[in-house]
C-alpha atoms as a PDB file:
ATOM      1  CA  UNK A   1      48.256-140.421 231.561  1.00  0.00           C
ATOM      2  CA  UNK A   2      45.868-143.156 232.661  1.00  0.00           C
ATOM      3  CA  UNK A   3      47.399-146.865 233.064  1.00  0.00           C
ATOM      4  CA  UNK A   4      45.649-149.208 230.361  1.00  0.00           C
ATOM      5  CA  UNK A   5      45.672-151.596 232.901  1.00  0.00           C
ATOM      6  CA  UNK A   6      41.877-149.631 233.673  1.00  0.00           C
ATOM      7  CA  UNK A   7      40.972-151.643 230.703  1.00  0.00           C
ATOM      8  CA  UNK A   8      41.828-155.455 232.404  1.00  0.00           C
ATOM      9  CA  UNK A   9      38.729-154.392 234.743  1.00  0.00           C
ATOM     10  CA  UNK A  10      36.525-152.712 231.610  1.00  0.00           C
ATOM     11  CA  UNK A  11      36.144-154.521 228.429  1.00  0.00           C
ATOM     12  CA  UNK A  12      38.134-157.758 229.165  1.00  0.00           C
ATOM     13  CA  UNK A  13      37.816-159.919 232.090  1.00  0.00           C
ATOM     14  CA  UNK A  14      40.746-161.951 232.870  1.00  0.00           C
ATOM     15  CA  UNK A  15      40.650-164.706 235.713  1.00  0.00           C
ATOM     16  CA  UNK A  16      40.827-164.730 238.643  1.00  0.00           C
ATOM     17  CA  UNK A  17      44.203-164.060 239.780  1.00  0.00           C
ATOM     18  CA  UNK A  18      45.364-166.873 241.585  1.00  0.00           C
ATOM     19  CA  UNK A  19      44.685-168.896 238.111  1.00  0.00           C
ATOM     20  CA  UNK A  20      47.613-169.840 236.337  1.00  0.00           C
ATOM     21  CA  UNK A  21      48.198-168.030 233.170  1.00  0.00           C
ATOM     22  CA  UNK A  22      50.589-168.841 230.079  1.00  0.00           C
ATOM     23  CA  UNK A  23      51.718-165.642 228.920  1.00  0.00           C
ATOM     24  CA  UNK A  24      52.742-165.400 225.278  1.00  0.00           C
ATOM     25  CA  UNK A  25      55.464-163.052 224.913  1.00  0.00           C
ATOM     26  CA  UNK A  26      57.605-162.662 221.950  1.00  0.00           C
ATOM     27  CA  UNK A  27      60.024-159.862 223.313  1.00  0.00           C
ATOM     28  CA  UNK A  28      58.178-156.860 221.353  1.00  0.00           C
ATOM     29  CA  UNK A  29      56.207-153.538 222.998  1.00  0.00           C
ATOM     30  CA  UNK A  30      52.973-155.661 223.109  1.00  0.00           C
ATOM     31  CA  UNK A  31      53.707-158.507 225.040  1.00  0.00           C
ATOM     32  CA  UNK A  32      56.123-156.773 227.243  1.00  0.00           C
ATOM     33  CA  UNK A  33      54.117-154.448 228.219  1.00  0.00           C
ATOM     34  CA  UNK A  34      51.269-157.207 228.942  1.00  0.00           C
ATOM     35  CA  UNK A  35      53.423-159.110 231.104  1.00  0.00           C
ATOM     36  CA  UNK A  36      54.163-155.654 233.568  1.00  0.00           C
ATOM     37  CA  UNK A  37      50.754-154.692 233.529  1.00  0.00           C
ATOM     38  CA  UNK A  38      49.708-158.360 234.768  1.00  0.00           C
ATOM     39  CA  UNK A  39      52.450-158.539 237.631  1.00  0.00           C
ATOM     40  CA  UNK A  40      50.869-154.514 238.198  1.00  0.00           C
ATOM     41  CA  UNK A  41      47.540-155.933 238.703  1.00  0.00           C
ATOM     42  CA  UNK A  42      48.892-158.634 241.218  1.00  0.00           C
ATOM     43  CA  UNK A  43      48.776-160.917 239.233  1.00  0.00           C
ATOM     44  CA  UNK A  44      51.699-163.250 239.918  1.00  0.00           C
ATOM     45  CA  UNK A  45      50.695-167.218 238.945  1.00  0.00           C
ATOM     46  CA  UNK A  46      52.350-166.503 235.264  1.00  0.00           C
ATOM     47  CA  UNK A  47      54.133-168.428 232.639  1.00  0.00           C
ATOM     48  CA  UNK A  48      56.124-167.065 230.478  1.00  0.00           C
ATOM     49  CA  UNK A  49      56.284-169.112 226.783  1.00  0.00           C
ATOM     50  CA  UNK A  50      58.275-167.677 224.215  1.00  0.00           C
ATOM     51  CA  UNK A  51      58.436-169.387 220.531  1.00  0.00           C
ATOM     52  CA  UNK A  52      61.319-169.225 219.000  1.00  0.00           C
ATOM     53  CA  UNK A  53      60.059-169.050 214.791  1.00  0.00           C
ATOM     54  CA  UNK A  54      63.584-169.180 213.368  1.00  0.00           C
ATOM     55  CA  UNK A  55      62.813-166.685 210.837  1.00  0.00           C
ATOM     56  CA  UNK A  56      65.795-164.496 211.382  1.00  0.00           C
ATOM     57  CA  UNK A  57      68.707-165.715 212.193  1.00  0.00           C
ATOM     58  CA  UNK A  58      70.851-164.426 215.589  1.00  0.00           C
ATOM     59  CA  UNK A  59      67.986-161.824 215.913  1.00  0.00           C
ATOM     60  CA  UNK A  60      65.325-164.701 216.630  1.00  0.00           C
ATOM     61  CA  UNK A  61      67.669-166.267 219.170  1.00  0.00           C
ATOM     62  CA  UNK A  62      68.627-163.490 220.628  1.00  0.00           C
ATOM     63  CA  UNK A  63      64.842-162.585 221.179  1.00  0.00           C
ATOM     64  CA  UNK A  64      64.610-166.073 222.744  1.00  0.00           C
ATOM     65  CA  UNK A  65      67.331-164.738 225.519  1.00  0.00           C
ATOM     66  CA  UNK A  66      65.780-161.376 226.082  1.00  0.00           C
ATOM     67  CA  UNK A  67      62.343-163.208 227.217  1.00  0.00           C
ATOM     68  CA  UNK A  68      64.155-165.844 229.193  1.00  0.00           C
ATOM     69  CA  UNK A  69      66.563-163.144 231.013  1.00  0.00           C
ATOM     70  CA  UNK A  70      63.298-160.894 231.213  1.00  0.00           C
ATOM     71  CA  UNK A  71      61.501-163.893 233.364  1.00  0.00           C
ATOM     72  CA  UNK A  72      64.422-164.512 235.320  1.00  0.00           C
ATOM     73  CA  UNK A  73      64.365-161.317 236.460  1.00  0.00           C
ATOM     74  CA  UNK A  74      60.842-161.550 237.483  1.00  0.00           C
ATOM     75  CA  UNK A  75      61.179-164.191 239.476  1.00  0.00           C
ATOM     76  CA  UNK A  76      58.817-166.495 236.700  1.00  0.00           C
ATOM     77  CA  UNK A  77      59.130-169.480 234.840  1.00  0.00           C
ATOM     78  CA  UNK A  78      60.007-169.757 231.350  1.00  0.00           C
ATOM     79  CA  UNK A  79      59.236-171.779 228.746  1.00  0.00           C
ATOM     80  CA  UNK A  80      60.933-172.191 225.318  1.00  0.00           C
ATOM     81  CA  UNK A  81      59.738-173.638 222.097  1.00  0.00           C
ATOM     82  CA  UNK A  82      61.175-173.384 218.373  1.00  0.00           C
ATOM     83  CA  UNK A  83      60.825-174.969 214.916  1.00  0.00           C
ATOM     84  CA  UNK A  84      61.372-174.710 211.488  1.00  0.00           C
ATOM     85  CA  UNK A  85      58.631-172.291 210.698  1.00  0.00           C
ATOM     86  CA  UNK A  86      60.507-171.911 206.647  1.00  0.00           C
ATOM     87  CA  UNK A  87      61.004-175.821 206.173  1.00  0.00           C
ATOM     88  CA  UNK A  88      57.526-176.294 207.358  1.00  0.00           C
ATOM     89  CA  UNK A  89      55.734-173.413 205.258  1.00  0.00           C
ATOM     90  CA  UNK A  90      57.378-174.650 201.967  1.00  0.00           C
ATOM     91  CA  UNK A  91      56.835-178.845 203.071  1.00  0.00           C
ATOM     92  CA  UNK A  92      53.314-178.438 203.543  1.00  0.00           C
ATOM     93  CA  UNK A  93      52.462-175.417 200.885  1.00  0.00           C
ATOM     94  CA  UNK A  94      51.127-172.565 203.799  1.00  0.00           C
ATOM     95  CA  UNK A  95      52.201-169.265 203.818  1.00  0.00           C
ATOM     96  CA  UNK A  96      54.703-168.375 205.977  1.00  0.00           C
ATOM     97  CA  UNK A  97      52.601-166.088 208.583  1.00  0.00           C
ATOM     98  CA  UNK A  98      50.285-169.520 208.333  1.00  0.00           C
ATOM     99  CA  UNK A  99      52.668-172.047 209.089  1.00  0.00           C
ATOM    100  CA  UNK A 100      54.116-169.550 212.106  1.00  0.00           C
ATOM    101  CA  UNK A 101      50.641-169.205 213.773  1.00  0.00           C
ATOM    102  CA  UNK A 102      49.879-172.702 213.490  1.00  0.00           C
ATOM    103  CA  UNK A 103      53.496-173.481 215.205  1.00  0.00           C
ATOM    104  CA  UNK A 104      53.146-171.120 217.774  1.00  0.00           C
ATOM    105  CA  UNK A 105      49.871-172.143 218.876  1.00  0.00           C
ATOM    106  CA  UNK A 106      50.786-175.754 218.766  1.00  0.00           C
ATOM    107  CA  UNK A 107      53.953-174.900 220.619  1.00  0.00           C
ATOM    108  CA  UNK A 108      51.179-172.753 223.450  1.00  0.00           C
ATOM    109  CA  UNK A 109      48.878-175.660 223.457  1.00  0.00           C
ATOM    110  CA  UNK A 110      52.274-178.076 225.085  1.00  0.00           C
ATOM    111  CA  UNK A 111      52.612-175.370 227.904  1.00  0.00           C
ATOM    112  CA  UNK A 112      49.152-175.037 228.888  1.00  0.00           C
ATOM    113  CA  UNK A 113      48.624-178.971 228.431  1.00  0.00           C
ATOM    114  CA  UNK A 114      52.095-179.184 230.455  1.00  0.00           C
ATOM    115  CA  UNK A 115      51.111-176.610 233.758  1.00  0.00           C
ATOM    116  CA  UNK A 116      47.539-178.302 233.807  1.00  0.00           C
ATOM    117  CA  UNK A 117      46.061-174.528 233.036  1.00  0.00           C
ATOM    118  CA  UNK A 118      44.046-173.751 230.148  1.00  0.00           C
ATOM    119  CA  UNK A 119      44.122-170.278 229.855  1.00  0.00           C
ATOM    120  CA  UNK A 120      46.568-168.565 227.703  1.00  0.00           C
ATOM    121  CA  UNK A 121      46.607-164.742 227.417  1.00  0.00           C
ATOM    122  CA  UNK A 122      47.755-162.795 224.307  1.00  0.00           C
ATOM    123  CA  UNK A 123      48.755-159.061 223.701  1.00  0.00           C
ATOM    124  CA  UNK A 124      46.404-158.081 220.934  1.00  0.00           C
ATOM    125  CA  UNK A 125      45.923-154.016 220.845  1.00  0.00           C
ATOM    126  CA  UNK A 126      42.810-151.991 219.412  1.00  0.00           C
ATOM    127  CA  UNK A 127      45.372-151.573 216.691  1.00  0.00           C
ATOM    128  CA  UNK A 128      45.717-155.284 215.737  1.00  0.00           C
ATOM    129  CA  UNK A 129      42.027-155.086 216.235  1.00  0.00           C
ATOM    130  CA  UNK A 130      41.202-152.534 213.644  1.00  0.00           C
ATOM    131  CA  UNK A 131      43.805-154.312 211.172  1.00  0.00           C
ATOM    132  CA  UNK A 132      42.341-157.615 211.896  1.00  0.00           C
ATOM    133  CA  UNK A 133      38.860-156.160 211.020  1.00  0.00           C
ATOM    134  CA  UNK A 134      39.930-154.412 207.344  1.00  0.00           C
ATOM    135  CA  UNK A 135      41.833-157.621 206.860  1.00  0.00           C
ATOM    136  CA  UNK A 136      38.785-160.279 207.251  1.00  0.00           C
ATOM    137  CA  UNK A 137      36.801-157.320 204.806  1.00  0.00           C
ATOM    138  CA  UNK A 138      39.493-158.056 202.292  1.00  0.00           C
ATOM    139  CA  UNK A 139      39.423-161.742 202.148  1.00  0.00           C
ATOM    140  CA  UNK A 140      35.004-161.931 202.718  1.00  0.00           C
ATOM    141  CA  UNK A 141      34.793-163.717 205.704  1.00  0.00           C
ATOM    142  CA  UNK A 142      31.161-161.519 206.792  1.00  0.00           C
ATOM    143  CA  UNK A 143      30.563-160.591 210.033  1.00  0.00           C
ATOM    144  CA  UNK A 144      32.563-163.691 211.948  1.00  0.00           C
ATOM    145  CA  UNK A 145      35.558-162.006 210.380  1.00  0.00           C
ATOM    146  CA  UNK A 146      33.980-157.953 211.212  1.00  0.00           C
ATOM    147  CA  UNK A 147      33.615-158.853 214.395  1.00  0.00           C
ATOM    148  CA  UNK A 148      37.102-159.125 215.074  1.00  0.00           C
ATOM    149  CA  UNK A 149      38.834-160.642 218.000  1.00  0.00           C
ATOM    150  CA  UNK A 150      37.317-161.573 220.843  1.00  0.00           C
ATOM    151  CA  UNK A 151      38.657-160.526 224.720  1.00  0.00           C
ATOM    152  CA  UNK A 152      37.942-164.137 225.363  1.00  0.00           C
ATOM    153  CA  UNK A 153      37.308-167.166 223.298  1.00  0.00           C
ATOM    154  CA  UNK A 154      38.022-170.730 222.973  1.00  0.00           C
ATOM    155  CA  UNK A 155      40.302-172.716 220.778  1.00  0.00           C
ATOM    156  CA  UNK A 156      40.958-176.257 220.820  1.00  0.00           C
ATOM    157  CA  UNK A 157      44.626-177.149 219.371  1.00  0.00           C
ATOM    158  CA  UNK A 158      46.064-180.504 219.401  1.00  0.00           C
ATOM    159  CA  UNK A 159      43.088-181.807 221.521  1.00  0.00           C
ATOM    160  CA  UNK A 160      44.413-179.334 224.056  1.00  0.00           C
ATOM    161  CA  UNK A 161      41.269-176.786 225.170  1.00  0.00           C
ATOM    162  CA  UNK A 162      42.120-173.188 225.585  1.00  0.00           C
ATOM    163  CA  UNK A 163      40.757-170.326 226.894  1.00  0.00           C
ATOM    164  CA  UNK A 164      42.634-167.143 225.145  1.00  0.00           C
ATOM    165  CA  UNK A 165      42.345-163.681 226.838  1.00  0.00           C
ATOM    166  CA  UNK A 166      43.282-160.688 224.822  1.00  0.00           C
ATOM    167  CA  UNK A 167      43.048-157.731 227.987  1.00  0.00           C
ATOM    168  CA  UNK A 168      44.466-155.156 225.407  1.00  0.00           C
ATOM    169  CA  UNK A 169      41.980-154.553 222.472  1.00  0.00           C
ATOM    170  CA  UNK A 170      40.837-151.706 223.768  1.00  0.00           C
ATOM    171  CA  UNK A 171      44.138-149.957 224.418  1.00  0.00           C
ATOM    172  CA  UNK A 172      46.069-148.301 221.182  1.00  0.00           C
ATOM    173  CA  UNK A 173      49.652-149.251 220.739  1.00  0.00           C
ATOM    174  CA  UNK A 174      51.002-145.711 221.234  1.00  0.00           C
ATOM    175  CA  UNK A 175      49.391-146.336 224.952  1.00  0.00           C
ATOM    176  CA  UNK A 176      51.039-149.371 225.570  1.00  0.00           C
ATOM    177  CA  UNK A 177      54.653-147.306 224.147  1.00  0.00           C
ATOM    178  CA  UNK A 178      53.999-144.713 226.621  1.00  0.00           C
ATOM    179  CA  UNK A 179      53.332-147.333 229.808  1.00  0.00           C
ATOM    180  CA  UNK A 180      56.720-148.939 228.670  1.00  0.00           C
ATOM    181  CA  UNK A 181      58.714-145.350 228.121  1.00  0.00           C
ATOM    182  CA  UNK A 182      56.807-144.272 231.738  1.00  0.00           C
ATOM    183  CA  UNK A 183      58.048-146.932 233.392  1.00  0.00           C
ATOM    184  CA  UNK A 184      61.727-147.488 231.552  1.00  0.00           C
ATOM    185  CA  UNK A 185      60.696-150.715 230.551  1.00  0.00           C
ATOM    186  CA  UNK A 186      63.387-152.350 227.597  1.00  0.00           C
ATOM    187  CA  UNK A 187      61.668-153.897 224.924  1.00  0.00           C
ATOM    188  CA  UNK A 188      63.135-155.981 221.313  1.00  0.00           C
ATOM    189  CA  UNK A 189      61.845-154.447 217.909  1.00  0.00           C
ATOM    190  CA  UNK A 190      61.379-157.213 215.464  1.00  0.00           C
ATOM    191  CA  UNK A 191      62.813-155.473 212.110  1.00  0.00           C
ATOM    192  CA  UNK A 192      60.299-157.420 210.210  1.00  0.00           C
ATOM    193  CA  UNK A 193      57.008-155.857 211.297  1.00  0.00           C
ATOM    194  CA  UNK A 194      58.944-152.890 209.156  1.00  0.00           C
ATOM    195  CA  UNK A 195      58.692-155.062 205.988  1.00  0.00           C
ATOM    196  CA  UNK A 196      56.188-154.494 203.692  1.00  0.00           C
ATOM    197  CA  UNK A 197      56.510-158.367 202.429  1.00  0.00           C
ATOM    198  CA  UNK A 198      53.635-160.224 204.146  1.00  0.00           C
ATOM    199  CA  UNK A 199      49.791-159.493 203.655  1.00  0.00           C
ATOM    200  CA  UNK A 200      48.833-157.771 206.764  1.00  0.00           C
ATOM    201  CA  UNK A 201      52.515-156.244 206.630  1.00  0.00           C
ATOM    202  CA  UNK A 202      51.427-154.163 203.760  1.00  0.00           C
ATOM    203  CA  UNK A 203      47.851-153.276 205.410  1.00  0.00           C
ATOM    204  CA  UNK A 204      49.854-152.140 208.410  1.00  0.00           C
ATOM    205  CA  UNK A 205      52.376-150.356 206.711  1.00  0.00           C
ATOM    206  CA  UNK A 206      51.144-148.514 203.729  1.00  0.00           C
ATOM    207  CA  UNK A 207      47.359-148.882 203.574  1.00  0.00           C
ATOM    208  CA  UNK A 208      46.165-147.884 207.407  1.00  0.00           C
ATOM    209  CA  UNK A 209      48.389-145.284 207.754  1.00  0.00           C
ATOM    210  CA  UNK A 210      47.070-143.596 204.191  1.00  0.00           C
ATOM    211  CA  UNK A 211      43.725-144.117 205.708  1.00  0.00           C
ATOM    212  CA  UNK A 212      44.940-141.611 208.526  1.00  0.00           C
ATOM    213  CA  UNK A 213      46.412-139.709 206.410  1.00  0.00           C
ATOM    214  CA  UNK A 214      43.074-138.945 204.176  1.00  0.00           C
ATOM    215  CA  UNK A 215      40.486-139.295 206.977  1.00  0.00           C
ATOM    216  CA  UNK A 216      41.952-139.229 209.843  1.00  0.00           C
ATOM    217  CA  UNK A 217      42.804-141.230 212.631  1.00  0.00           C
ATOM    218  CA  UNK A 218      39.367-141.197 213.732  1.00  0.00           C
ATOM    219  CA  UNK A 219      38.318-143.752 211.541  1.00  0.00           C
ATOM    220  CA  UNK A 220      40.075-146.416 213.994  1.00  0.00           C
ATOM    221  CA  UNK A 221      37.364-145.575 216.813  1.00  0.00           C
ATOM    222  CA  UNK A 222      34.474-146.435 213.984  1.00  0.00           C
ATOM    223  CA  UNK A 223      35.808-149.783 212.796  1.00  0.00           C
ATOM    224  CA  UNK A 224      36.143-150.741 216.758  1.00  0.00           C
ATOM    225  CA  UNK A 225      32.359-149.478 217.301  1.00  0.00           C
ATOM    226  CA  UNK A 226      30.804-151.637 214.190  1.00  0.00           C
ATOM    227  CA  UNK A 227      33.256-154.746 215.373  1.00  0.00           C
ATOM    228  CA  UNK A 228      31.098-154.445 218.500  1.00  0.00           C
ATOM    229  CA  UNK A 229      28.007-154.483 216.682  1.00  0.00           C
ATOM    230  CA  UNK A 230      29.669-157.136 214.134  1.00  0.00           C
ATOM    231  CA  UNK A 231      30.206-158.968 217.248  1.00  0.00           C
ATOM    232  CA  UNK A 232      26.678-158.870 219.308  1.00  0.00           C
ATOM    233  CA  UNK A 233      25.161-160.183 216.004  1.00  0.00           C
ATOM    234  CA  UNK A 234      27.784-162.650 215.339  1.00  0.00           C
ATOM    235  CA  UNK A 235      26.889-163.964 219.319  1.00  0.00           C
ATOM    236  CA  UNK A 236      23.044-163.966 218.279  1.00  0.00           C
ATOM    237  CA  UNK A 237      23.725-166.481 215.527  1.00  0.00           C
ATOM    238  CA  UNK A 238      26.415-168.066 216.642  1.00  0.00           C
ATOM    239  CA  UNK A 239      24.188-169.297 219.354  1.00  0.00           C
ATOM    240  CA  UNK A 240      21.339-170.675 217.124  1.00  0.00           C
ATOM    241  CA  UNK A 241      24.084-172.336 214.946  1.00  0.00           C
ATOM    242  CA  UNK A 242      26.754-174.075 217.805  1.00  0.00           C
ATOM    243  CA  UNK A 243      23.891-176.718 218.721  1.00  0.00           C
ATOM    244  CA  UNK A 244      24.089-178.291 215.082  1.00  0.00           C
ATOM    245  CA  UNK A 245      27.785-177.468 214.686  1.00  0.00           C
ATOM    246  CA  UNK A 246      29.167-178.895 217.615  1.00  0.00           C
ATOM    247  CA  UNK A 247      28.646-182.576 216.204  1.00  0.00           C
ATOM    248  CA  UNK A 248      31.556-184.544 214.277  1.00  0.00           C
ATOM    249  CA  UNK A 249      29.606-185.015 211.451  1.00  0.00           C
ATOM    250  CA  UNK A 250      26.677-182.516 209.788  1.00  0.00           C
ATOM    251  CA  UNK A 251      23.560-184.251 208.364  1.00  0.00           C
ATOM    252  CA  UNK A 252      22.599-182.759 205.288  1.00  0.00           C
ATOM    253  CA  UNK A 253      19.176-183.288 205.674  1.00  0.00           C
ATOM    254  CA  UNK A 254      18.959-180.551 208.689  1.00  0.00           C
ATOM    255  CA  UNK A 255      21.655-178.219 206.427  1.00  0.00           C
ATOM    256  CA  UNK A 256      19.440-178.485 203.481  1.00  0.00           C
ATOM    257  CA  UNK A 257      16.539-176.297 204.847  1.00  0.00           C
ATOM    258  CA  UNK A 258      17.973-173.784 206.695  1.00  0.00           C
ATOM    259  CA  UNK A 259      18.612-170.009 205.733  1.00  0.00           C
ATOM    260  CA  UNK A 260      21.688-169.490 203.343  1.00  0.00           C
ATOM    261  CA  UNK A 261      23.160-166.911 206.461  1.00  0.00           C
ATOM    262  CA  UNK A 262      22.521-169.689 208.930  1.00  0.00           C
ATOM    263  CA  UNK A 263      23.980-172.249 206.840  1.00  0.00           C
ATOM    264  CA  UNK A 264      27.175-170.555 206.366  1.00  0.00           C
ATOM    265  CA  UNK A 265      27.468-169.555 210.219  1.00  0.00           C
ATOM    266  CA  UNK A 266      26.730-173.163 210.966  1.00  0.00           C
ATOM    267  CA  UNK A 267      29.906-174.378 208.890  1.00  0.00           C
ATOM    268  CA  UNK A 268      32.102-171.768 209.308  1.00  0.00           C
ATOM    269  CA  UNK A 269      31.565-172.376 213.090  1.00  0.00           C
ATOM    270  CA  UNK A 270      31.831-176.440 212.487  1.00  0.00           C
ATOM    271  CA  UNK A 271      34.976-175.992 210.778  1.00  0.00           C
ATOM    272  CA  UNK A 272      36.667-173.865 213.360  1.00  0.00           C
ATOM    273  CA  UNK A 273      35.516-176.251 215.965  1.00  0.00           C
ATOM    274  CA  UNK A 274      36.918-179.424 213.863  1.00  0.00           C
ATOM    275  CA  UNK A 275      40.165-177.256 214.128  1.00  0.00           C
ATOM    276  CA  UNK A 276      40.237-175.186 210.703  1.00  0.00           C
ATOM    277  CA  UNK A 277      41.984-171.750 211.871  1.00  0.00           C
ATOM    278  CA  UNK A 278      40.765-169.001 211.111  1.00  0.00           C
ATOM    279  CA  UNK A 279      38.168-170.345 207.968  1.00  0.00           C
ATOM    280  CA  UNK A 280      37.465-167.476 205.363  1.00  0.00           C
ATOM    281  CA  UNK A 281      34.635-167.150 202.606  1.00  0.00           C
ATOM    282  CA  UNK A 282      36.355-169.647 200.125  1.00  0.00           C
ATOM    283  CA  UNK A 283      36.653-172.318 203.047  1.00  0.00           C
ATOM    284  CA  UNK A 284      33.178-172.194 203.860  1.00  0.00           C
ATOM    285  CA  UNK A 285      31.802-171.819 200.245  1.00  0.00           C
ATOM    286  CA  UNK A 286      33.281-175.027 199.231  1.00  0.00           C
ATOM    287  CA  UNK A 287      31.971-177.023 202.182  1.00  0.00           C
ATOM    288  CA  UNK A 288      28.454-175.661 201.084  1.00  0.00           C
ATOM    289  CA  UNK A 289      29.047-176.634 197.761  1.00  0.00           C
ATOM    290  CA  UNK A 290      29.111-180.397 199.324  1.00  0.00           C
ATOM    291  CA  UNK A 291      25.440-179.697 199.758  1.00  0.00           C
ATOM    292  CA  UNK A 292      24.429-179.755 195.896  1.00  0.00           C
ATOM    293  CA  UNK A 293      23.438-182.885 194.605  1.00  0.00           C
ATOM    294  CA  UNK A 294      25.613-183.974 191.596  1.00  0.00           C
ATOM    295  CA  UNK A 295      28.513-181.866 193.145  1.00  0.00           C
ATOM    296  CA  UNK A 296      32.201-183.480 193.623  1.00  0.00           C
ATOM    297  CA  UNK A 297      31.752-185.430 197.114  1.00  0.00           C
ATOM    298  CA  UNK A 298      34.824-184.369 198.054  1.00  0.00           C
ATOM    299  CA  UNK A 299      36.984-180.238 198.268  1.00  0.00           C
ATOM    300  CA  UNK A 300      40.143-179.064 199.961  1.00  0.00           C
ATOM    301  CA  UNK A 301      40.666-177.828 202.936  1.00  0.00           C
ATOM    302  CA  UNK A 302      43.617-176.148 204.460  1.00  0.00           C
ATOM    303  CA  UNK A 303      46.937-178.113 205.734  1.00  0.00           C
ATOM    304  CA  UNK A 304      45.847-180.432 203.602  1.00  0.00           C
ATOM    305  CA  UNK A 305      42.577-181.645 205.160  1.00  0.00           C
ATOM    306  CA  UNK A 306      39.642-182.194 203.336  1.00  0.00           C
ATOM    307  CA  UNK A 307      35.710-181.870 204.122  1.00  0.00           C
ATOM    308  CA  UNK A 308      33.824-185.108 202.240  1.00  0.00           C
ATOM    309  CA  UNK A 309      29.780-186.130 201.635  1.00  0.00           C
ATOM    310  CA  UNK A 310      29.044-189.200 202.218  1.00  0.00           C
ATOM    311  CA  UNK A 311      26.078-191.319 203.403  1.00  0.00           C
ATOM    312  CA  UNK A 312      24.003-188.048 204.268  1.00  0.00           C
ATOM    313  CA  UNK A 313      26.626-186.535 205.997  1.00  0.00           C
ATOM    314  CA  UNK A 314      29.464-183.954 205.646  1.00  0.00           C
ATOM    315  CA  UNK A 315      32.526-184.705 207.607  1.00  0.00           C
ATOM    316  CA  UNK A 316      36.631-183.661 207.846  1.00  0.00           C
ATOM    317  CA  UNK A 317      39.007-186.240 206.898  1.00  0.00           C
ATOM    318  CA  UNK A 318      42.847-185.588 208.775  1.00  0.00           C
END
């Protein structure tokens, strides 16, 4: 069997590899395996952050002491973060899978900000890919959502830049299981990817694999190909929209005129870059709604943000 670590060369460059990298490793196949295949490719300037989501009681701690014995082992530092993912969901109405992203990323942004690095690399598989993909076609977030992850992209969090590298979306899961068996790696199964309770837990669960089971796993390979095609396009306008979106504030009277597609790629990409994760359809159709004269001046955003017109100008109150 090939080693997916032909892929780190392939379809997603990672740096150089005397950089620094914070690893995010949860204790699960994915990450795991990510970690070996790094130290494989000499890479050996590694982090290791593990967040600690308190979401299951001794399991979640004892996760926490598998990826701190696991760095020991490798000779690499560790760093731990936790919170009260549950207190903070139900405090600031966000689902739970929302409140734990936006804690874990907070808790990533700390280490990078803390080992002066600003790249951060994830273990996201062709399989979280293709999920990622039917996902964004459920909630109608067009092609930005299609297009799926990127291998690298930016994020600013907490006023902390990052660069995130995702080496894996081109290697299946049962690849990654194989490198681990291969190579008698030990890895912790987190009994609630099993639960059919959360959104994507149901996509994963019950929907993708009745999509094998009707047409075949083959379909996998076609989302991944129009992603790729999602994604060129997505670059193409992307780039025509990033000059008006980058500013704090959007003048309406440049909005006004433009094509509805370029419109909604211009504040789709303005609200990610005012720090609005992951934006869908409804997000960006109420900030165009702003646009209508005699509409409210003012519409919700999430984590209790809002996007407001005033004086010409759309702009994101805290």
């Amino acid at each position: 069997m090939k080693s997916p670590i032909l892929h780190f060369s392939t379809s997603a460059p990672i740096p150089r590899k005397r950089k620094k990298l914070i690893v995010a490793v949860s204790g699960g196949a994915d990450s795991v395996a990510l970690l070996h295949l790094l130290l494989d490719a000499g890479h050996r300037n590694l982090v290791v952050a593990h967040f600690n989501h308190r979401l299951r009681g001794r399991a979640s701690s004892v996760d926490a002491l598998f990826v701190e014995r696991l760095a020991v082992s490798l000779e690499l530092p560790f760093e731990l973060g936790s919170g009260n993912v549950r207190g903070e969901s139900r405090n600031r109405k966000l689902s739970l899978e929302t409140a734990a992203r936006e804690a874990r990323y907070g808790f990533l942004a700390s280490v990078a900000k803390k080992h002066r690095t600003r790249s951060l690399v994830l273990a996201h598989h062709a399989d979280d890919q293709v999920e990622t993909c039917l996902f964004q076609f459920l909630r109608g977030s067009g092609a930005a959502g299609l297009s799926g992850m990127k291998p690298v992209s930016r994020r600013t969090i907490a006023r902390t830049p990052l660069d995130l590298y995702r080496p894996l979306l081109g290697v299946q899961k049962t690849v990654l299981l194989s490198y681990l068996k291969e190579r008698k790696i030990c890895f912790r199964e987190d009994a609630t990817n099993a639960v059919a309770d959360a959104a994507r837990n149901k996509l994963r669960i019950k929907v993708l694999p009745l999509i094998d089971e009707l047409f075949g796993p083959s379909f996998r390979g076609s989302v991944l190909r129009s992603a790729q095609i999602f994604a060129e396009e997505e670059n193409f306008l992307s780039g025509l929209a990033l000059p008006i979106a980058v500013h704090e504030v959007l003048s309406m009277k440049i909005l006004r005129p433009l094509h509805p597609a370029l419109q909604r790629r211009v504040i789709h990409t303005w609200l990610k870059t005012r720090g609005i994760l992951e934006p869908g359809f409804a997000e960006v159709e109420r900030t165009l709604s702003l646009l209508e004269r005699g509409a409210p001046a003012k519409i919700n955003l999430p984590c209790d943000r809002h996007a407001r017109r005033r004086a010409g100008v759309l702009f994101i109150e805290p």
